[in-house]
C-alpha atoms as a PDB file:
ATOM      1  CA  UNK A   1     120.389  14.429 -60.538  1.00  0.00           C
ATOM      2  CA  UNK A   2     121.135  17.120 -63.358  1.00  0.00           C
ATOM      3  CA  UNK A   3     124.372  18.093 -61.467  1.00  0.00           C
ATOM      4  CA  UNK A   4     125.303  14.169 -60.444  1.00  0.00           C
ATOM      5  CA  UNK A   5     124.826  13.304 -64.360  1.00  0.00           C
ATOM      6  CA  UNK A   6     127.300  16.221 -65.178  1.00  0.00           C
ATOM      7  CA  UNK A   7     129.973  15.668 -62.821  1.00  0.00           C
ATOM      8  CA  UNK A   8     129.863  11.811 -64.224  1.00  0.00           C
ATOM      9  CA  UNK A   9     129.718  13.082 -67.625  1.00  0.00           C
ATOM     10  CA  UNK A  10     133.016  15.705 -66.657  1.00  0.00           C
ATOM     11  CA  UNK A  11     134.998  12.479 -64.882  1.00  0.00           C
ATOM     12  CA  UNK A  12     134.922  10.604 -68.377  1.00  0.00           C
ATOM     13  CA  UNK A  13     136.836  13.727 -69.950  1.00  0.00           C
ATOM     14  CA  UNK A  14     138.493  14.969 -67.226  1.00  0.00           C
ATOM     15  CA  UNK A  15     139.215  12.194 -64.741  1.00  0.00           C
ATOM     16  CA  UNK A  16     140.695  13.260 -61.530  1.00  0.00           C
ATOM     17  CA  UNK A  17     144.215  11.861 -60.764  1.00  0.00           C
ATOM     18  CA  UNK A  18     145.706  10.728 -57.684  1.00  0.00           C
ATOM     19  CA  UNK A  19     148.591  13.307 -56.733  1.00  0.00           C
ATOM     20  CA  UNK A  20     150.748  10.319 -55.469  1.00  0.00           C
ATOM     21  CA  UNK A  21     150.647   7.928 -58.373  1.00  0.00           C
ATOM     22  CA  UNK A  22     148.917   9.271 -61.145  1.00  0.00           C
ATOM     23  CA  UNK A  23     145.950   6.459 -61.189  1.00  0.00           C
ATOM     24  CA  UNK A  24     142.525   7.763 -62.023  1.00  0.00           C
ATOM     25  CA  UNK A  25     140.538   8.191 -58.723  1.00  0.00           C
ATOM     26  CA  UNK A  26     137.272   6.645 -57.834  1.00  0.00           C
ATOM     27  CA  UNK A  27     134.458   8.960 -56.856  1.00  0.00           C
ATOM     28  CA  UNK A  28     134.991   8.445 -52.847  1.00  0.00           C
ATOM     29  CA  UNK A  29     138.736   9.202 -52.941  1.00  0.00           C
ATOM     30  CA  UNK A  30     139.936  12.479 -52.617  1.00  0.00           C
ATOM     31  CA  UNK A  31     143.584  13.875 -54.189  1.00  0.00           C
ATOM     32  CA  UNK A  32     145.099  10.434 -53.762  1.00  0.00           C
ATOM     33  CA  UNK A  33     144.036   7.136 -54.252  1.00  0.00           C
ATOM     34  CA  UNK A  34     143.308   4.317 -51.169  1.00  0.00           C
ATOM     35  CA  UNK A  35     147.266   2.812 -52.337  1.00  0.00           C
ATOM     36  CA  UNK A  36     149.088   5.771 -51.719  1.00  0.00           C
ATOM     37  CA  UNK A  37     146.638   6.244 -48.702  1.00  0.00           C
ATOM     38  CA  UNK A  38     147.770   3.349 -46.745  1.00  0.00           C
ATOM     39  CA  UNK A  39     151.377   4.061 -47.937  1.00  0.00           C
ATOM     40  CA  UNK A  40     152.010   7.333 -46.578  1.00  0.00           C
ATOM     41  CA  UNK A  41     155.090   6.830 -44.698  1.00  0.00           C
ATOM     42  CA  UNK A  42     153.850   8.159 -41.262  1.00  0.00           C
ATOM     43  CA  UNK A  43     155.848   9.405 -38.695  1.00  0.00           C
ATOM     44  CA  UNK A  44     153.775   7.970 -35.400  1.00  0.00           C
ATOM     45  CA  UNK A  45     155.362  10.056 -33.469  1.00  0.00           C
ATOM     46  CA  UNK A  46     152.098  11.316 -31.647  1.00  0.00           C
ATOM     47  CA  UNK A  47     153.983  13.477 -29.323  1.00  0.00           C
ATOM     48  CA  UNK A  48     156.313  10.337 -28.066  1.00  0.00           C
ATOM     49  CA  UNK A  49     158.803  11.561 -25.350  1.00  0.00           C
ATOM     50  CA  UNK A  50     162.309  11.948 -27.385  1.00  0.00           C
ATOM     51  CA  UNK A  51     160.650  11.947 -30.733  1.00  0.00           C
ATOM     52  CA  UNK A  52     163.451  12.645 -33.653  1.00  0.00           C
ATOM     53  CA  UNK A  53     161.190  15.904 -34.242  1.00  0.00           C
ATOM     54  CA  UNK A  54     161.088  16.918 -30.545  1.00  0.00           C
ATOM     55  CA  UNK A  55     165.296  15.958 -30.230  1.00  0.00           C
ATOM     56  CA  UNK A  56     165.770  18.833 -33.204  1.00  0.00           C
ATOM     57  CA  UNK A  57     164.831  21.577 -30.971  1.00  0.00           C
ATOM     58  CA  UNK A  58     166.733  20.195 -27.633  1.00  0.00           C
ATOM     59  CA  UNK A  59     168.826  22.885 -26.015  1.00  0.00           C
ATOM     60  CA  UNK A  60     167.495  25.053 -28.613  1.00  0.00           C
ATOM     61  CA  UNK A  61     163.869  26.381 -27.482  1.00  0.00           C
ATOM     62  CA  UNK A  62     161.157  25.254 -24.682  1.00  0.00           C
ATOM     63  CA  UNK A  63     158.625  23.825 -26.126  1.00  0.00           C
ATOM     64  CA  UNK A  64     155.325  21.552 -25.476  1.00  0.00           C
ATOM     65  CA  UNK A  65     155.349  19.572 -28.022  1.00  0.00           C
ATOM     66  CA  UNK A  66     156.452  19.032 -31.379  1.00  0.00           C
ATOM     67  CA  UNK A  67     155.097  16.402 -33.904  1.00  0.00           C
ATOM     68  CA  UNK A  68     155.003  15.358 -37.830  1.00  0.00           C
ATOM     69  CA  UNK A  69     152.516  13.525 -39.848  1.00  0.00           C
ATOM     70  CA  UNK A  70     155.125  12.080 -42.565  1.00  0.00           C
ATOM     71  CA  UNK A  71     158.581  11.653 -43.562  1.00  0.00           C
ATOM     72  CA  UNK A  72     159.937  13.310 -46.242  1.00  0.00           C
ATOM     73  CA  UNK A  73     162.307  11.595 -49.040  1.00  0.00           C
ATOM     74  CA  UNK A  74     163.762  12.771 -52.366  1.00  0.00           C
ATOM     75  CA  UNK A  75     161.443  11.342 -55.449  1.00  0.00           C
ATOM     76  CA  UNK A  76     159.387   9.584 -52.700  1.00  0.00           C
ATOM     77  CA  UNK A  77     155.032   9.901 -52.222  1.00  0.00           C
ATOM     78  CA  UNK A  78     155.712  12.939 -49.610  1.00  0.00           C
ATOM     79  CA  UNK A  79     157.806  15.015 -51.685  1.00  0.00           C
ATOM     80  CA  UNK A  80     155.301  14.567 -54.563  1.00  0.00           C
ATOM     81  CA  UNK A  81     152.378  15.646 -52.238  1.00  0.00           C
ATOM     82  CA  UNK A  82     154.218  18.479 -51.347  1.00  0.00           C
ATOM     83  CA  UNK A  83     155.539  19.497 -54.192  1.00  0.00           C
ATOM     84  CA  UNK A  84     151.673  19.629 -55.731  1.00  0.00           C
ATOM     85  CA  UNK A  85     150.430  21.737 -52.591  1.00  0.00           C
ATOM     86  CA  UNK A  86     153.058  24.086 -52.980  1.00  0.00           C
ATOM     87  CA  UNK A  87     153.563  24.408 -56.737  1.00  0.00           C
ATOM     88  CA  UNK A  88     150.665  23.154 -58.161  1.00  0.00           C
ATOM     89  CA  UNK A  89     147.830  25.452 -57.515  1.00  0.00           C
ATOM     90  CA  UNK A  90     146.340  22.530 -54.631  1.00  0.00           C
ATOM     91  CA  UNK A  91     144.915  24.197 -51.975  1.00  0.00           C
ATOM     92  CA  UNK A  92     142.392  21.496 -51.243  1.00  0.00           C
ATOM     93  CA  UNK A  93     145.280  18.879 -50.916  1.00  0.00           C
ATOM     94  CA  UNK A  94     146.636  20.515 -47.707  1.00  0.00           C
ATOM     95  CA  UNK A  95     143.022  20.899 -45.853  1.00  0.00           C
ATOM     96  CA  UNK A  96     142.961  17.017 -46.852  1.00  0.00           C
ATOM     97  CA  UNK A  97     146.201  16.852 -45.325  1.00  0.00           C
ATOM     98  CA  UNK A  98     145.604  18.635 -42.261  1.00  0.00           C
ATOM     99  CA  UNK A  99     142.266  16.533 -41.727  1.00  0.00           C
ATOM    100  CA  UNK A 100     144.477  13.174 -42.197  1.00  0.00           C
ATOM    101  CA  UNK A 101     146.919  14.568 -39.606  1.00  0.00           C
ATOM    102  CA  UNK A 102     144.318  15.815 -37.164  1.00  0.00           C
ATOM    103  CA  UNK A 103     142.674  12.159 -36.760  1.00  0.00           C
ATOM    104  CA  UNK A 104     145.909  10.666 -36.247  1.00  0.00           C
ATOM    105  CA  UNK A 105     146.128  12.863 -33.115  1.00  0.00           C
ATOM    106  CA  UNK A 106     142.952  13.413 -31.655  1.00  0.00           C
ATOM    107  CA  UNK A 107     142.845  11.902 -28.948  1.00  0.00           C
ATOM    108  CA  UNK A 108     146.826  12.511 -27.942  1.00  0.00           C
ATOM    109  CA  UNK A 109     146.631  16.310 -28.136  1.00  0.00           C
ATOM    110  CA  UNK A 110     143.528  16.402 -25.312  1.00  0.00           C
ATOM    111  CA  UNK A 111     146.349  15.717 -23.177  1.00  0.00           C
ATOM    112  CA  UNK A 112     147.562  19.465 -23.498  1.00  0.00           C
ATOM    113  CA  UNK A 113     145.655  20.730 -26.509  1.00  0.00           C
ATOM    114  CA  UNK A 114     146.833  24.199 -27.376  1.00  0.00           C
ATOM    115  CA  UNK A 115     144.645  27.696 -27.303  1.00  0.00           C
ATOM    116  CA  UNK A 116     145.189  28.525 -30.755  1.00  0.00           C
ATOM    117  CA  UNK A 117     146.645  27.691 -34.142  1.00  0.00           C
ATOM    118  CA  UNK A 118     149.112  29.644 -35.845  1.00  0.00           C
ATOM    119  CA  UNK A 119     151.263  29.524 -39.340  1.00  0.00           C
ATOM    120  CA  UNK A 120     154.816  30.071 -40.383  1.00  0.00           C
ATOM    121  CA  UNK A 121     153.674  33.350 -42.348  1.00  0.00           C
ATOM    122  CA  UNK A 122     154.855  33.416 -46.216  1.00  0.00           C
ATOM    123  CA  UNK A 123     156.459  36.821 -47.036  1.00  0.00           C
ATOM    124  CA  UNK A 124     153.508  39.131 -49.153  1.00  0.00           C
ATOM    125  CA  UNK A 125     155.541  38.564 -52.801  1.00  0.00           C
ATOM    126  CA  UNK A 126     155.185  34.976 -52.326  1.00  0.00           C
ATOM    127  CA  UNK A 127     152.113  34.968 -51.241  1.00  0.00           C
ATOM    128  CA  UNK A 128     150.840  36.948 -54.149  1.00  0.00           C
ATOM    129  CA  UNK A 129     152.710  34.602 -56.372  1.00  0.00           C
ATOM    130  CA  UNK A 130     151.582  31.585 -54.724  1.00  0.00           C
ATOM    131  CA  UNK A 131     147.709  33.006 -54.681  1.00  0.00           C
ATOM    132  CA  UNK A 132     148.099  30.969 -50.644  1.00  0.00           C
ATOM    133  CA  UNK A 133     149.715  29.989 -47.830  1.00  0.00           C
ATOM    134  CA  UNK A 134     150.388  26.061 -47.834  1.00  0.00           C
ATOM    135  CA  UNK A 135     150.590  26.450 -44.482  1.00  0.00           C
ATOM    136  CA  UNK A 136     147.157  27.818 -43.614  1.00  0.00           C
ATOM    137  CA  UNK A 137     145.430  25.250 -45.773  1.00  0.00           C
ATOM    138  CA  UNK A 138     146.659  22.628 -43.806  1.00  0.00           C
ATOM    139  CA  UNK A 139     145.916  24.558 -40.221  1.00  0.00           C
ATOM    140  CA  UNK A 140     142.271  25.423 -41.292  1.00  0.00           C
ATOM    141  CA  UNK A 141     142.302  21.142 -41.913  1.00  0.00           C
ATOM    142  CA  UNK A 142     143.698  20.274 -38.625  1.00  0.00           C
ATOM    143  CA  UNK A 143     141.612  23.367 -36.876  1.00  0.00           C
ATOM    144  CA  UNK A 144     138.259  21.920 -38.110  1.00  0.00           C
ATOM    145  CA  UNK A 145     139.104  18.238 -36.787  1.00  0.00           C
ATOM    146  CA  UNK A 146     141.019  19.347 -33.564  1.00  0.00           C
ATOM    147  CA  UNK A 147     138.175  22.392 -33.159  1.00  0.00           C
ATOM    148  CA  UNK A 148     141.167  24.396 -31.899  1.00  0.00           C
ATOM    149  CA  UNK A 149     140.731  28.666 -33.226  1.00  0.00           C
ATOM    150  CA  UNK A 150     143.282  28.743 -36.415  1.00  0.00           C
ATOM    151  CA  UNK A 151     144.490  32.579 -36.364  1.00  0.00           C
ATOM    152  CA  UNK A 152     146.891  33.067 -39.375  1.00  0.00           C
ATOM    153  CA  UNK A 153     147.495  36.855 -38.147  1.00  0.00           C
ATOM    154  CA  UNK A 154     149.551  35.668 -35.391  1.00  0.00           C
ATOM    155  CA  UNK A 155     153.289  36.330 -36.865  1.00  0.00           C
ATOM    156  CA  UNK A 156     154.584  38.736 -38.945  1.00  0.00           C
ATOM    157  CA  UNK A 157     156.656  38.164 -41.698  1.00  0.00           C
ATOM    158  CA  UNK A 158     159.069  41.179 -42.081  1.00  0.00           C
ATOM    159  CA  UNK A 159     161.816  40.223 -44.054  1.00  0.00           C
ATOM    160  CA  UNK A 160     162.090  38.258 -47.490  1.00  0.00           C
ATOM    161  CA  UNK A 161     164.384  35.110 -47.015  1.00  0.00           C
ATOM    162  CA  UNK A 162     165.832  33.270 -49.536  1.00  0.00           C
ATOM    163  CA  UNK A 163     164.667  29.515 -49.854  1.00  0.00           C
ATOM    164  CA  UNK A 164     166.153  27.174 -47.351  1.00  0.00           C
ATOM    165  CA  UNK A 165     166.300  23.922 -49.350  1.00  0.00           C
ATOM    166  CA  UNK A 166     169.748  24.112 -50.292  1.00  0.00           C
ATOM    167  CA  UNK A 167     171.198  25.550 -47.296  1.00  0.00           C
ATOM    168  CA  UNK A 168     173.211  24.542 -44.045  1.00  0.00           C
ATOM    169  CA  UNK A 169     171.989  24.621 -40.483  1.00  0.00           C
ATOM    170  CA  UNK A 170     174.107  27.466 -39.725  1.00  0.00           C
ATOM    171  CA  UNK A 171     172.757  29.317 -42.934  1.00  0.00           C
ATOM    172  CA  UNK A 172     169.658  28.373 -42.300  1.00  0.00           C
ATOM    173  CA  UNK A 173     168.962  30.138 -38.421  1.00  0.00           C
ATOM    174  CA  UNK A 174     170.781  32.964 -39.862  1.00  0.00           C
ATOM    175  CA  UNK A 175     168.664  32.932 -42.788  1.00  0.00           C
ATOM    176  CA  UNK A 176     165.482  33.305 -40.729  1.00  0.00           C
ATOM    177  CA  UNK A 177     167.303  35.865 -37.693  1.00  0.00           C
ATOM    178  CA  UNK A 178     164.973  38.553 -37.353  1.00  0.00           C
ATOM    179  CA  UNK A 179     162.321  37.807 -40.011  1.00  0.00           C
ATOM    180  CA  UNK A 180     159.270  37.328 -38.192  1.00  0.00           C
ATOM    181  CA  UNK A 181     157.572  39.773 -35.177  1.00  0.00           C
ATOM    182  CA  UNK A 182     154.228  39.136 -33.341  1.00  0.00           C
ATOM    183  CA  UNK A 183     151.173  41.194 -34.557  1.00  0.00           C
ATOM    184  CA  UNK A 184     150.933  43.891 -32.142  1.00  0.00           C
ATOM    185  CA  UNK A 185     147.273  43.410 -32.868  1.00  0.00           C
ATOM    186  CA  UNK A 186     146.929  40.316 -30.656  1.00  0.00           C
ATOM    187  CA  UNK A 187     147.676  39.122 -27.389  1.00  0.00           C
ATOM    188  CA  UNK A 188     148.740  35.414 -26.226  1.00  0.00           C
ATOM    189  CA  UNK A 189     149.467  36.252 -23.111  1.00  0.00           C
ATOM    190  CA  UNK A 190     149.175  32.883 -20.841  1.00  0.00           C
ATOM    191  CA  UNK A 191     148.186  31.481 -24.331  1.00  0.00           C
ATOM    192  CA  UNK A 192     149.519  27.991 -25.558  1.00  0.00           C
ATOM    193  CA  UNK A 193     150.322  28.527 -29.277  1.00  0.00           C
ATOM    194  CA  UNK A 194     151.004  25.908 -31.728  1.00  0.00           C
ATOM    195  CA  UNK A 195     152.665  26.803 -35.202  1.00  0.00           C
ATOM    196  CA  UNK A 196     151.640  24.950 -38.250  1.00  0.00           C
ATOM    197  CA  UNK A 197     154.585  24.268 -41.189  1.00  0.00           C
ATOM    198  CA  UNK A 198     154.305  22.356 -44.172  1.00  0.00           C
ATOM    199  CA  UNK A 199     157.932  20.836 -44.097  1.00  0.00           C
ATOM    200  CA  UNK A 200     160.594  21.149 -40.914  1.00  0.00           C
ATOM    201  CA  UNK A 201     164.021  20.046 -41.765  1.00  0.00           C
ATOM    202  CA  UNK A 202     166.693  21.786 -39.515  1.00  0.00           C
ATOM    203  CA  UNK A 203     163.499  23.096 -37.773  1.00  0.00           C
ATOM    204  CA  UNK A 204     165.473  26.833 -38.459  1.00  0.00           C
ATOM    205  CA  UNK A 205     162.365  28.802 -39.769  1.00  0.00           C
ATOM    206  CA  UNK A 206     159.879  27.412 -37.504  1.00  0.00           C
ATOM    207  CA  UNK A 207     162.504  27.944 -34.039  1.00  0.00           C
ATOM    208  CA  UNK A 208     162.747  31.735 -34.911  1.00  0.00           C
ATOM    209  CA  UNK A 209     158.909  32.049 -35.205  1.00  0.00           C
ATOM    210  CA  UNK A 210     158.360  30.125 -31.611  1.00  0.00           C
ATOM    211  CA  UNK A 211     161.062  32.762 -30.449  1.00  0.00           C
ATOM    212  CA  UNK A 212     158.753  35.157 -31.090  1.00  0.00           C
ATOM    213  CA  UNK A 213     155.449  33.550 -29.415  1.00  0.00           C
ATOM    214  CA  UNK A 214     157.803  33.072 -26.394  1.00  0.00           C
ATOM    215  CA  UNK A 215     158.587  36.713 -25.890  1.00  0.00           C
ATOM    216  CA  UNK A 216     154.907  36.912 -24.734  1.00  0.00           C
ATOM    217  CA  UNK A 217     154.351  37.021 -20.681  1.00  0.00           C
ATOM    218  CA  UNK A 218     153.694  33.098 -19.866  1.00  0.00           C
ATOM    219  CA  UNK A 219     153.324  31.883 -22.904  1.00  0.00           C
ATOM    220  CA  UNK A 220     154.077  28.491 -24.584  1.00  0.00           C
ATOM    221  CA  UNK A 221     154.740  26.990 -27.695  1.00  0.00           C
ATOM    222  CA  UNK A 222     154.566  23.846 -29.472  1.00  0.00           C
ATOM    223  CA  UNK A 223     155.155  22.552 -33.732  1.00  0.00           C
ATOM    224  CA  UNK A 224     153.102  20.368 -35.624  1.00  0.00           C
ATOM    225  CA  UNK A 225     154.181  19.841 -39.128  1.00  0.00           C
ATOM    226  CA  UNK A 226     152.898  17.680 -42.258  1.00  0.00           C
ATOM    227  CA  UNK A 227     156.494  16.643 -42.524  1.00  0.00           C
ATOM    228  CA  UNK A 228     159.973  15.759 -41.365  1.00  0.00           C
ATOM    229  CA  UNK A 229     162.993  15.414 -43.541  1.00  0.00           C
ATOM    230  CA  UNK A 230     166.106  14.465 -42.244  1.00  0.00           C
ATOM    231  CA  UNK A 231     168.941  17.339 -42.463  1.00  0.00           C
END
């Protein structure tokens, strides 16, 4: 009761705000508010055959699947989550994320549900920086809903790109050539591995890390990402 009568008292002061719209939230909602909730502008893609996400990677890599939760516009309710997970100290907002995304595709991905999760790795001076990977937050939300093993360890980030948000497509797989390894550590051998990203655009950064996972003897791959933006 002591610690129900405190957070109360802690709300008045310091109310918490929905990341979307700015609108103090009510006890049951979590980062944003039951508006922005039913106006997430959601892919449903759910692994549809010639999905815009799956057409990215045509003639480009072999992969399983590929899928994202939301589109992503300039100044619009995605970018703003993002922006907040990424830049804002929000870890919590991409498990939340992940969680959202998961139930959306339960029961699509028992169809050919992978063996483990991966992430696009950050490079160690952003991740000290950052204090986290966006990217694993949202794979340890998804890996508790889909009970699929989440392994960040997976890929190796050995080279320090420069962001892609302002670059071409070109730029961009160039960019990204010969960045990431697999951890000799593991094995995915005749493993299915799915690779978690926070925002795919020309899908550049992501295709070199399924590269990778695809170098291993009968292996597959597949993407899942929060987001889609248009290139």
């Amino acid at each position: 009761m002591f610690r129900e009568l405190k957070d109360d008292l802690l709300s008045v002061f310091y109310p918490d705000l929905c990341l979307g719209c700015g609108v103090v939230l009510f006890k049951q909602e979590k980062h944003i508010c039951l508006v922005c909730k039913i106006n997430l502008p959601k892919t449903n893609f759910d692994f549809n055959d010639n999905n815009y996400l799956e057409k990215i990677f045509w003639g480009r890599i072999s992969i399983e699947f590929a899928s994202a939760f939301l589109y992503f516009s300039k100044h619009g309710l995605t970018q703003k989550l993002i922006h907040s997970l990424k830049y804002k100290n929000e870890p919590e907002l991409g498990f939340y994320l992940g969680e959202l995304f998961a139930h959306n595709i339960l029961e699509k991905i028992k169809e050919n549900p992978p063996d483990i999760l991966t992430t696009v790795p950050l490079h160690p001076l952003k991740l000290k920086k950052r204090g986290y990977n966006q990217s694993d937050e949202i794979a340890k939300g998804l890996s508790k809903i889909l009970n699929i093993e989440f392994n960040p360890n997976i890929i190796i980030r050995n080279k320090h790109t420069d962001t892609q948000t302002l670059k071409k497509r070109y730029n961009r797989w160039e960019n990204t050539e010969f960045a990431f390894d697999l951890n000799p550590e593991f094995s995915i051998e005749n493993k299915h591995v799915c690779i978690i990203d926070d925002v795919i655009t020309t899908g550049a950064t992501i295709e070199a890390c399924g590269q990778e996972i695809l170098k291993s003897k009968n292996s597959k791959v597949s993407f899942l990402s929060i987001c889609v933006a248009y290139s």
